[in-house]
Protein backbone atom coordinates (compact mmCIF):
# COMPACT_ATOMS: atom_id res chain seq x y z
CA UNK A 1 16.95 -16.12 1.32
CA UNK A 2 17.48 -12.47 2.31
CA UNK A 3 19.48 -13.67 5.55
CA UNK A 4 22.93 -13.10 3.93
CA UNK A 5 22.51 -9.54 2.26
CA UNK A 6 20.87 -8.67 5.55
CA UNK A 7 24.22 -9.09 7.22
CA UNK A 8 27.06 -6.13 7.59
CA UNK A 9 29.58 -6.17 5.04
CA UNK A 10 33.00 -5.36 6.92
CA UNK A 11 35.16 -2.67 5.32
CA UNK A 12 31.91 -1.13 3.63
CA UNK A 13 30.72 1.46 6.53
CA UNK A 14 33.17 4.48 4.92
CA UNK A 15 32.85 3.82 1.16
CA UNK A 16 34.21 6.03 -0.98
CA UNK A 17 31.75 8.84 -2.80
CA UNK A 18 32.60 6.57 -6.00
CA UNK A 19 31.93 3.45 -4.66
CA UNK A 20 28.58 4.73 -3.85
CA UNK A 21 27.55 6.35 -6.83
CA UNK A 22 28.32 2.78 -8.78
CA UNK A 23 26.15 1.64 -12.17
CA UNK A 24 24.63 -1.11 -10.18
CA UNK A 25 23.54 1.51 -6.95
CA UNK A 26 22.02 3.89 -9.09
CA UNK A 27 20.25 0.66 -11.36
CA UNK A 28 19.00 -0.80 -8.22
CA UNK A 29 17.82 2.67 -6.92
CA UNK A 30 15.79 3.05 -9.99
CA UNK A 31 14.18 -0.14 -10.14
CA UNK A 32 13.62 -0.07 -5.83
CA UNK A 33 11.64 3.60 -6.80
CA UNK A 34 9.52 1.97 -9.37
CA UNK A 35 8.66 -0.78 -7.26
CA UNK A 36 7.95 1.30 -4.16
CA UNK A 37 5.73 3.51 -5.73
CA UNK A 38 4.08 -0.05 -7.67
CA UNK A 39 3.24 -1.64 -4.40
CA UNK A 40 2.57 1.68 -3.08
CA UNK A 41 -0.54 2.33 -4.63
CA UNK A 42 -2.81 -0.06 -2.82
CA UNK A 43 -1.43 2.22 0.01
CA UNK A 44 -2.38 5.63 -1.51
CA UNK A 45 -5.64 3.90 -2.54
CA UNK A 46 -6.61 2.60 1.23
CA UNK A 47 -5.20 5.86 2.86
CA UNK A 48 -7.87 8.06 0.33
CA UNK A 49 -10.76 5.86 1.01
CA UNK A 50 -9.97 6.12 4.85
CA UNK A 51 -9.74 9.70 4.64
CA UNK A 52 -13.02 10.10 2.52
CA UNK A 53 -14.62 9.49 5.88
CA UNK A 54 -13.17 12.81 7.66
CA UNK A 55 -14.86 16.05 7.05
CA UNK A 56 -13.89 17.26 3.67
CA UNK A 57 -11.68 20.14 5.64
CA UNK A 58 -9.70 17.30 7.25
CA UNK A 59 -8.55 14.58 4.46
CA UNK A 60 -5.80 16.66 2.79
CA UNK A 61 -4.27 16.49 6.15
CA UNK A 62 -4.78 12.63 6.83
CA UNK A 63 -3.45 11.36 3.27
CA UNK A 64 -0.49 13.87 4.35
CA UNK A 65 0.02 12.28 7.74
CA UNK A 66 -0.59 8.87 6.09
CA UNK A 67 2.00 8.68 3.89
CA UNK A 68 4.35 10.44 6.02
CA UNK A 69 4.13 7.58 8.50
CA UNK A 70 4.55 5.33 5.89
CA UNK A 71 7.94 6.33 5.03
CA UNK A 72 8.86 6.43 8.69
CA UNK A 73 7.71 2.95 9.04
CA UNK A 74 9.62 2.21 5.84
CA UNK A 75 12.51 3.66 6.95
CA UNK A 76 12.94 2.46 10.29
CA UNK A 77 12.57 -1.45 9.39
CA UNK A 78 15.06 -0.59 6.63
CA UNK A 79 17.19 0.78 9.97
CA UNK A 80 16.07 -2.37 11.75
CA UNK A 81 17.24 -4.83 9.11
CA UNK A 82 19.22 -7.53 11.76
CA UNK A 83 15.13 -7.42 13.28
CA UNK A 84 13.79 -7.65 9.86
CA UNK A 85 15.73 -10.78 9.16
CA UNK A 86 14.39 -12.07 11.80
CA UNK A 87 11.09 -12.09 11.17
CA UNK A 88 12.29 -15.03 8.03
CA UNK A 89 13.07 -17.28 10.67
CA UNK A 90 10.52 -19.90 11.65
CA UNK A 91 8.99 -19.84 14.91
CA UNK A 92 7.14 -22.54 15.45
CA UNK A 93 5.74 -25.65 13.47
CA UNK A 94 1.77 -25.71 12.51
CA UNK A 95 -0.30 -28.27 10.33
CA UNK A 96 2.85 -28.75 8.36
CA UNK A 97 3.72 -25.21 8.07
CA UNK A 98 6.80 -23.83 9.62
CA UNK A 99 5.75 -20.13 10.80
CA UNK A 100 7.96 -16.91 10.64
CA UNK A 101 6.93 -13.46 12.18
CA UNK A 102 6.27 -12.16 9.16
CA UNK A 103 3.68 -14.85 8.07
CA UNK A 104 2.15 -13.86 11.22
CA UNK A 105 2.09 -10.21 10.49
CA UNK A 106 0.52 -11.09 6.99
CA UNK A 107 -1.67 -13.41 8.45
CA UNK A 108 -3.30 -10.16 10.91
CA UNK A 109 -2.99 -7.89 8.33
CA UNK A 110 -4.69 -9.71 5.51
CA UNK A 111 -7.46 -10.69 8.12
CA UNK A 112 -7.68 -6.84 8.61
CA UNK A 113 -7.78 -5.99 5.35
CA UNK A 114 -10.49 -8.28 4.29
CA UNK A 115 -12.33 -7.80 7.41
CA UNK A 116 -11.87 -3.28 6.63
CA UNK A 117 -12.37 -3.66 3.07
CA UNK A 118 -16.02 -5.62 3.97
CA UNK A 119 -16.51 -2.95 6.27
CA UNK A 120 -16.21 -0.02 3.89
CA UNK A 121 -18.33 -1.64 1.05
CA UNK A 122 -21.07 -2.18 3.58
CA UNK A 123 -20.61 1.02 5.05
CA UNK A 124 -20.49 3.08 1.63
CA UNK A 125 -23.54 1.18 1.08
CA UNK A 126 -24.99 2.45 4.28
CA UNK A 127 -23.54 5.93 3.64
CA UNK A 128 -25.69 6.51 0.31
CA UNK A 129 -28.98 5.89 2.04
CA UNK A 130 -28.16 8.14 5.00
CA UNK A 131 -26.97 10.80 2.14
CA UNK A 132 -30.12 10.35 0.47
CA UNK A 133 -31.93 11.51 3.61
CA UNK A 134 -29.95 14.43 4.71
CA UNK A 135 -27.66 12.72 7.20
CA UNK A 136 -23.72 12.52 6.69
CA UNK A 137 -22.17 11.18 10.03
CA UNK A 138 -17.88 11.74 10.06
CA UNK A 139 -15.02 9.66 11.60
CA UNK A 140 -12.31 10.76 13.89
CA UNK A 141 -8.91 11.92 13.01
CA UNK A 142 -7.66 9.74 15.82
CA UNK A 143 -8.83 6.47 14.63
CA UNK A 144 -8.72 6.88 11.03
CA UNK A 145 -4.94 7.68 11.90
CA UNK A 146 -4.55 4.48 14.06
CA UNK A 147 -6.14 2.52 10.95
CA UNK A 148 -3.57 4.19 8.74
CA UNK A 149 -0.92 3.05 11.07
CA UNK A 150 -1.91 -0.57 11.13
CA UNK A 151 -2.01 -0.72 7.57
CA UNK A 152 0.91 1.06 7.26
CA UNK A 153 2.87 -1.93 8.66
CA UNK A 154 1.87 -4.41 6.60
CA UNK A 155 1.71 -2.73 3.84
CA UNK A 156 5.57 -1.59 4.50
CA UNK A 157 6.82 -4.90 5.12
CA UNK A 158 5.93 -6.41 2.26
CA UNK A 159 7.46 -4.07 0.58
CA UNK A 160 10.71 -3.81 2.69
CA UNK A 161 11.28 -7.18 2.48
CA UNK A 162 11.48 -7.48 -1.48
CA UNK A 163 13.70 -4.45 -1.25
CA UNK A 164 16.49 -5.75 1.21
CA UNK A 165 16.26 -9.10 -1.45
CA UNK A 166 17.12 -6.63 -4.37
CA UNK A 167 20.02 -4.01 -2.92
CA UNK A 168 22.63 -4.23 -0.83
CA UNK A 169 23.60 -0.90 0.14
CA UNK A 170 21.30 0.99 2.82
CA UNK A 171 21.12 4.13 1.71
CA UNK A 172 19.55 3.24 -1.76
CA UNK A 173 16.87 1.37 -0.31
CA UNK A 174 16.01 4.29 2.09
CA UNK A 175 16.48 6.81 -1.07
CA UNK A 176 14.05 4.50 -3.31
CA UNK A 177 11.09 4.71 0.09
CA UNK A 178 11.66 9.18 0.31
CA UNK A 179 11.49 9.26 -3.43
CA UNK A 180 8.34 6.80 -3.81
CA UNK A 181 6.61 8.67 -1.01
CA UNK A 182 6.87 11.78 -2.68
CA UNK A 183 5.40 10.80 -5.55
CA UNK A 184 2.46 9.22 -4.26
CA UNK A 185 2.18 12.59 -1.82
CA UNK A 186 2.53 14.53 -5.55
CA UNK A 187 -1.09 12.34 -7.00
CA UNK A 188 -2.44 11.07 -3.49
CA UNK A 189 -5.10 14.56 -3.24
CA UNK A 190 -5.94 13.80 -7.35
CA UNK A 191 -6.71 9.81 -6.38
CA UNK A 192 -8.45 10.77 -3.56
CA UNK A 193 -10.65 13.02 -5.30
CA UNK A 194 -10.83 10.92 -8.36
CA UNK A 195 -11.99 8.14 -6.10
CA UNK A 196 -14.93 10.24 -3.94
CA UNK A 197 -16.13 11.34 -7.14
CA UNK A 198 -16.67 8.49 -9.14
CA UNK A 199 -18.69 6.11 -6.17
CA UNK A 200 -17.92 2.69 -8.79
CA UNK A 201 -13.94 3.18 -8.66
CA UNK A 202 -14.38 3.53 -5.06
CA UNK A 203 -16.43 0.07 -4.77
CA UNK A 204 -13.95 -1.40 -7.19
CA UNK A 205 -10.45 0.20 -5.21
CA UNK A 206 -12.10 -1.75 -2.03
CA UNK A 207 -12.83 -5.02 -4.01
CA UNK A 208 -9.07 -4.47 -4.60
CA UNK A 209 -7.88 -4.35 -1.36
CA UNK A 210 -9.72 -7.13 -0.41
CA UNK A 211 -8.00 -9.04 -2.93
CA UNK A 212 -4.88 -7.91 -1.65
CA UNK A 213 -5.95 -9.21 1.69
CA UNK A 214 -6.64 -12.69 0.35
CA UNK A 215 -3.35 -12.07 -0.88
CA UNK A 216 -1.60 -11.69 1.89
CA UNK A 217 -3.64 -14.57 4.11
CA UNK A 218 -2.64 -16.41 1.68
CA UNK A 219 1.22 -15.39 1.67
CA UNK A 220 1.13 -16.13 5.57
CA UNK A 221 -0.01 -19.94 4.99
CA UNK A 222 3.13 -19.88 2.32
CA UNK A 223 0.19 -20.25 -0.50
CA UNK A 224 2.10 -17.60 -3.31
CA UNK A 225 -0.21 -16.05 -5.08
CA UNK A 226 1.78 -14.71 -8.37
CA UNK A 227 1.37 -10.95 -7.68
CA UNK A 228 2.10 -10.07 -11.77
CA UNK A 229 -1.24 -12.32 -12.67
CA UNK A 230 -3.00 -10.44 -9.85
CA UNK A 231 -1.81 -7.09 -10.71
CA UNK A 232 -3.17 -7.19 -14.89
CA UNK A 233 -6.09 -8.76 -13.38
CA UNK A 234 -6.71 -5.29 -11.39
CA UNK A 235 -5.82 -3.21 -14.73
CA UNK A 236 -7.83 -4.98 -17.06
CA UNK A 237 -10.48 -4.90 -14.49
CA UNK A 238 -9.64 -0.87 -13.74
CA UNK A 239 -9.83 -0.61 -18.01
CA UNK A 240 -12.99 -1.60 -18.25
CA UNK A 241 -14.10 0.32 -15.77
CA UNK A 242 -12.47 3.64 -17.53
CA UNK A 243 -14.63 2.73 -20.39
CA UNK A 244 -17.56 2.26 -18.77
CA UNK A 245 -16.97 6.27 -17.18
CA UNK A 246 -16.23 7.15 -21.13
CA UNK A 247 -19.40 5.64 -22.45
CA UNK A 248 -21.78 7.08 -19.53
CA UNK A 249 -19.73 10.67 -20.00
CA UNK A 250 -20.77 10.09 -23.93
CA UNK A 251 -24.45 9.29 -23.04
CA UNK A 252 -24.84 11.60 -20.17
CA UNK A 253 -26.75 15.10 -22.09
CA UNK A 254 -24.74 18.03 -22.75
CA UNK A 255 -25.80 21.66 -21.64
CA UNK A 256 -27.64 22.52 -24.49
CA UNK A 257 -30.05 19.33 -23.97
CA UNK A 258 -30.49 19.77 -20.57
């Protein structure tokens, strides 16, 4: 489906500054920017609880580095698009299912993700009873990073992939990955912090991403999973949970009756 705007169009390598700067460039650069940043939050979200296991000193830096090496990946399958289009094509035939490279890649990643996500809720879990009794054990820079990286790549392609479907012209579709970046560099700090604070977002940003891993699992077995119906069900279910902050905040005693 994405095979023929994947392909050079001849004549178009030198266009004109006002053939670039066309209504239906700077349209598609809008809408590419909104969905970036959209499909980019489950990335902000993984990347803060990941670096909520460094020493407090360290995770500024690792949400940094994070998304940083997001955009690279971003940009350099963007760069790689005749690869990219190849990972549409099917490989090989299984239980009725042709397979491409990027089911494959979905498959791994959503395996990953559900088997990380079950990780961190069991080791949160873990993490409060070892808090309660004085001990706080940290991860490594070094393989938090080389989680970040993993993640990084699935998380990019499926968002790459939508993007090549919705422009044709390079240079908005790398624009639309640098400007989503920097706005999830601009709030990733506040969501991290927002997140370590408040322990029942955190539980409920992993339940997330191991929905999105179900998600993708599912999108490498060609099982679509309407992303729109999944996406209010993680607002409404992130609405409820802001209420449920405003009541206790309302309950909790103020100063005066402490």
């Amino acid at each position: 489906m994405h095979d023929a705007r994947l392909a050079p169009r001849p004549g178009k390598e030198t266009e004109p500054v006002a053939d670039i700067f066309t209504m239906e460039n700077l349209l598609a650069l809008l809408t590419l920017t909104t969905m970036e940043i959209v499909l980019g939050i489950d990335n902000v979200v993984f990347i803060a609880i990941l670096s909520a296991r460094l020493e407090p000193s360290k995770r500024n830096r690792a949400r940094r580095i994070g998304l940083a090496l997001a955009m690279v990946v971003r940009v350099l399958l963007l760069l790689g698009l005749q690869w990219v289009s190849k990972l549409t094509k099917p490989l090989f035939h299984l239980v009725g299912h042709d397979f491409a490279g990027r089911h494959l890649i979905f498959i791994v990643g959503g395996l990953f993700l559900i088997a990380k996500a079950t990780y961190e809720i069991h080791h949160k879990i873990q993490d409060h009873e070892a808090t309660a009794e004085g001990v706080t054990k940290y991860a490594s820079m070094r393989s938090i990073i080389i989680q970040i990286i993993l993640l990084d790549i699935v998380f990019s392609l499926d968002s790459v992939i939508p993007a090549v479907g919705m422009a044709r012209a390079l240079w908005v579709m790398i624009t639309a990955v640098v400007l989503a970046v920097v706005v999830m560099l601009l709030f990733a700090g506040k969501i991290g912090d927002f997140i370590e604070r408040h322990p029942t977002f955190k539980m409920l940003a992993l339940s997330f991403l191991l929905l999105i891993g179900v998600m993708l699992l599912a999108e490498g077995f060609e099982r679509h999973i309407e992303k729109g119906y999944v996406y209010f069900a993680m607002a409404f279910a992130l609405g409820v949970e802001l209420l449920n902050l405003r009541v206790r905040k309302a309950r909790a005693p103020g100063p005066e009756q402490g």
